[in-house]
Protein backbone atom coordinates (compact mmCIF):
# COMPACT_ATOMS: atom_id res chain seq x y z
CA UNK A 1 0.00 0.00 0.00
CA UNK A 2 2.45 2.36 0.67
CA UNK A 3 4.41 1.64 -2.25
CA UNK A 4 1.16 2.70 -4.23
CA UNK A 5 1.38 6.22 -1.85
CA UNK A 6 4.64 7.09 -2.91
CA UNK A 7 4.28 6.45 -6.27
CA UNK A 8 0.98 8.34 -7.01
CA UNK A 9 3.17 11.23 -4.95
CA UNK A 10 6.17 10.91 -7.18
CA UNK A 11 3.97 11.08 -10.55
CA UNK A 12 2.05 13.93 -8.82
CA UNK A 13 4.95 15.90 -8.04
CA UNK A 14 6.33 15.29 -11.59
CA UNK A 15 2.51 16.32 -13.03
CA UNK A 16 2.63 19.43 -10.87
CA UNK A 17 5.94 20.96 -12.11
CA UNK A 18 5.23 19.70 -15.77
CA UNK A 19 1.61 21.50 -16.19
CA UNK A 20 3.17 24.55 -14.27
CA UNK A 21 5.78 25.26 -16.83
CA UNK A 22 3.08 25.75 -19.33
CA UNK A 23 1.01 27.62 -16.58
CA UNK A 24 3.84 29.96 -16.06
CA UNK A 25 4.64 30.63 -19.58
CA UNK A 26 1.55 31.45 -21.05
CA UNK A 27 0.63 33.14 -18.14
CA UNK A 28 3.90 35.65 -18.62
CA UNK A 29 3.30 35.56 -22.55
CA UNK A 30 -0.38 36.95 -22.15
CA UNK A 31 -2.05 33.35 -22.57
CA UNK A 32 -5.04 33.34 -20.43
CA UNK A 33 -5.74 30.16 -18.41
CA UNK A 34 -9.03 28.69 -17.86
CA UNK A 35 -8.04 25.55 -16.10
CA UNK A 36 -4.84 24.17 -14.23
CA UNK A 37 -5.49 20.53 -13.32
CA UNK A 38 -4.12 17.83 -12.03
CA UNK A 39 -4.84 14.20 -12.28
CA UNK A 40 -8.07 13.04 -14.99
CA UNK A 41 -11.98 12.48 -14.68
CA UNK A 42 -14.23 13.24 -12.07
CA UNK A 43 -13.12 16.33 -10.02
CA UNK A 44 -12.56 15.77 -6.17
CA UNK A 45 -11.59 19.40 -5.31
CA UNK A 46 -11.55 22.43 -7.45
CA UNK A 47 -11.72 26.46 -6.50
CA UNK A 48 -11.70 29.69 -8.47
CA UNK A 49 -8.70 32.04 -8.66
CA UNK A 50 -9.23 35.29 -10.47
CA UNK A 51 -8.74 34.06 -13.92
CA UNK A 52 -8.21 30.23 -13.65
CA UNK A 53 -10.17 27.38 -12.13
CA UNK A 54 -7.84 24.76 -10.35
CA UNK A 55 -8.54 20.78 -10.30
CA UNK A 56 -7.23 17.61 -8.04
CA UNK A 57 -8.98 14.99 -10.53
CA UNK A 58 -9.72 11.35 -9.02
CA UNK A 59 -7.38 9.60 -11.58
CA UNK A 60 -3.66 10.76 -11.24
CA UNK A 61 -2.33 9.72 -14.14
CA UNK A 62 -1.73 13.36 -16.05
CA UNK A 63 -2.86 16.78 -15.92
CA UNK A 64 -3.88 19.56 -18.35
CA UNK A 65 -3.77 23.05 -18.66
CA UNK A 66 -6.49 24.54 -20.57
CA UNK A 67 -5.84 28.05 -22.23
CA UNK A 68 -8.80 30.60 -23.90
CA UNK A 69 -9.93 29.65 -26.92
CA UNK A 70 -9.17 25.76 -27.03
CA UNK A 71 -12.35 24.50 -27.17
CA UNK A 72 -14.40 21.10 -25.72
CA UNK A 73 -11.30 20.68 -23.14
CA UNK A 74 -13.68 21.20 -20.26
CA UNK A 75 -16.38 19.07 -18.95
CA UNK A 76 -19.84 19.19 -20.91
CA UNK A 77 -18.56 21.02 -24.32
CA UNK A 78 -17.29 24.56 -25.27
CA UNK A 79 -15.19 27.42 -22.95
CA UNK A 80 -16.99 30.21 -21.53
CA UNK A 81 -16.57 33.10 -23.37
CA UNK A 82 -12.85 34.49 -23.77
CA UNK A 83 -10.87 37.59 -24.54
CA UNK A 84 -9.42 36.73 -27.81
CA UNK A 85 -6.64 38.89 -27.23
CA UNK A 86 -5.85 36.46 -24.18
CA UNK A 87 -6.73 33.39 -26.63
CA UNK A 88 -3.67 30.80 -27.53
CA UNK A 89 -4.42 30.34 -30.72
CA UNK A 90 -4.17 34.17 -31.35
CA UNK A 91 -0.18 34.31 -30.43
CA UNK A 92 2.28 34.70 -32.25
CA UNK A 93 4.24 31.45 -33.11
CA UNK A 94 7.00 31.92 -30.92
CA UNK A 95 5.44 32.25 -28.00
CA UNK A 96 3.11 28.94 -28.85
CA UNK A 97 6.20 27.86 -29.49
CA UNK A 98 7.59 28.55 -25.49
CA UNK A 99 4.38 27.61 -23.82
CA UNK A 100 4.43 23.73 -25.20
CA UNK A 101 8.35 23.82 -24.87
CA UNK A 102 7.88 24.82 -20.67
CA UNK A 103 6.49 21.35 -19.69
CA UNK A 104 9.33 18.92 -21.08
CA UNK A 105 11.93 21.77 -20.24
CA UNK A 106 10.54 21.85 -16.92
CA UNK A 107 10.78 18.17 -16.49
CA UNK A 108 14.43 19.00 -16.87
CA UNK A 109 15.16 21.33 -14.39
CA UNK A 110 13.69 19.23 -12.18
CA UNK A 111 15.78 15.85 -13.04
CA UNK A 112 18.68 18.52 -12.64
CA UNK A 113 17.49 19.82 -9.06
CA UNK A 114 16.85 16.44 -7.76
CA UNK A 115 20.68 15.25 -8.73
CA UNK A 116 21.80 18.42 -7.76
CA UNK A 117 20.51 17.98 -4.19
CA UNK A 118 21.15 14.35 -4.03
CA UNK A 119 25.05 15.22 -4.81
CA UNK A 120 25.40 17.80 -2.62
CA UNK A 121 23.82 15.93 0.13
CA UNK A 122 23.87 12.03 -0.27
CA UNK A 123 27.71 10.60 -0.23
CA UNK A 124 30.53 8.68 1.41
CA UNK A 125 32.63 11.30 3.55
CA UNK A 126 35.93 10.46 4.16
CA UNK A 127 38.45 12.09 6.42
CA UNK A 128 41.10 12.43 6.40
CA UNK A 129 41.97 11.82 2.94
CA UNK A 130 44.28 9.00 2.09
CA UNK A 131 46.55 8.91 -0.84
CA UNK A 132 46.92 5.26 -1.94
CA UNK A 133 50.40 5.68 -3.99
CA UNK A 134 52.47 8.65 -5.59
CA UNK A 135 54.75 8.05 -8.74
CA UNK A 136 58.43 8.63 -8.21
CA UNK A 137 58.77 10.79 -10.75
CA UNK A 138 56.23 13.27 -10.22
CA UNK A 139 55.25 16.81 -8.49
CA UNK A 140 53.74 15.31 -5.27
CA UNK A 141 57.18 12.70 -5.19
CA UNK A 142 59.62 15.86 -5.05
């Protein structure tokens, strides 16, 4: 059972930090976001920020983020209605471009924080230092 625990918490974590790269992005390249959720089907929790409804789904197996003008991405059909200037579809290329690339690329930094902290952390001290041989001809010889 607890094996089960951790690994839902694992894939959630890695869910979380993948849908909020594209969260972030479109959020700082104008996108507007409808929904930020986590985890498919029925919803077991969900509450209102300003602009963007947030969802813990009963099946943790993915997440989406839904941005203004994709349509039939929500629950029972079409998006409310939008601010087209806010809409994805109405950016330019490049910044489509960064808001699909900020999930994978997130995935990254995040493979790159975990080693990070297990190598600064996790290791075999040794002290004092030993030195197993020195060549007879070299610096640390003479």
């Amino acid at each position: 059972m607890s094996t089960i625990l951790v690994t839902i918490l694992v894939l959630g974590l890695l869910i979380v930090v993948h849908e909020l790269g594209h969260f972030l992005v479109a959020r700082a390249v104008g996108v507007g976001v409808e929904r930020f959720s986590v985890g498919f089907g029925p919803v077991i929790l969900r509450w209102k920020g300003k602009e963007t409804e947030y969802c813990l789904s009963l099946i943790p197996l993915g997440g989406y983020v839904k941005m203004m003008g994709e349509e039939n991405a929500l629950e029972g059909g079409g998006s409310q209605g939008y601010d087209p200037a806010k809409a994805f579809s109405g950016k330019p290329l490049w910044a489509r471009f960064l808001v699909v690339l900020a999930g994978p690329a997130m995935n990254f930094v995040l493979a790159a924080a975990i080693f990070f902290g297990l190598f600064a952390t996790v290791g075999r001290p040794v002290s004092p230092a030993i030195v197993g041989k020195v060549s007879p001809d070299s610096s640390a010889a003479r």
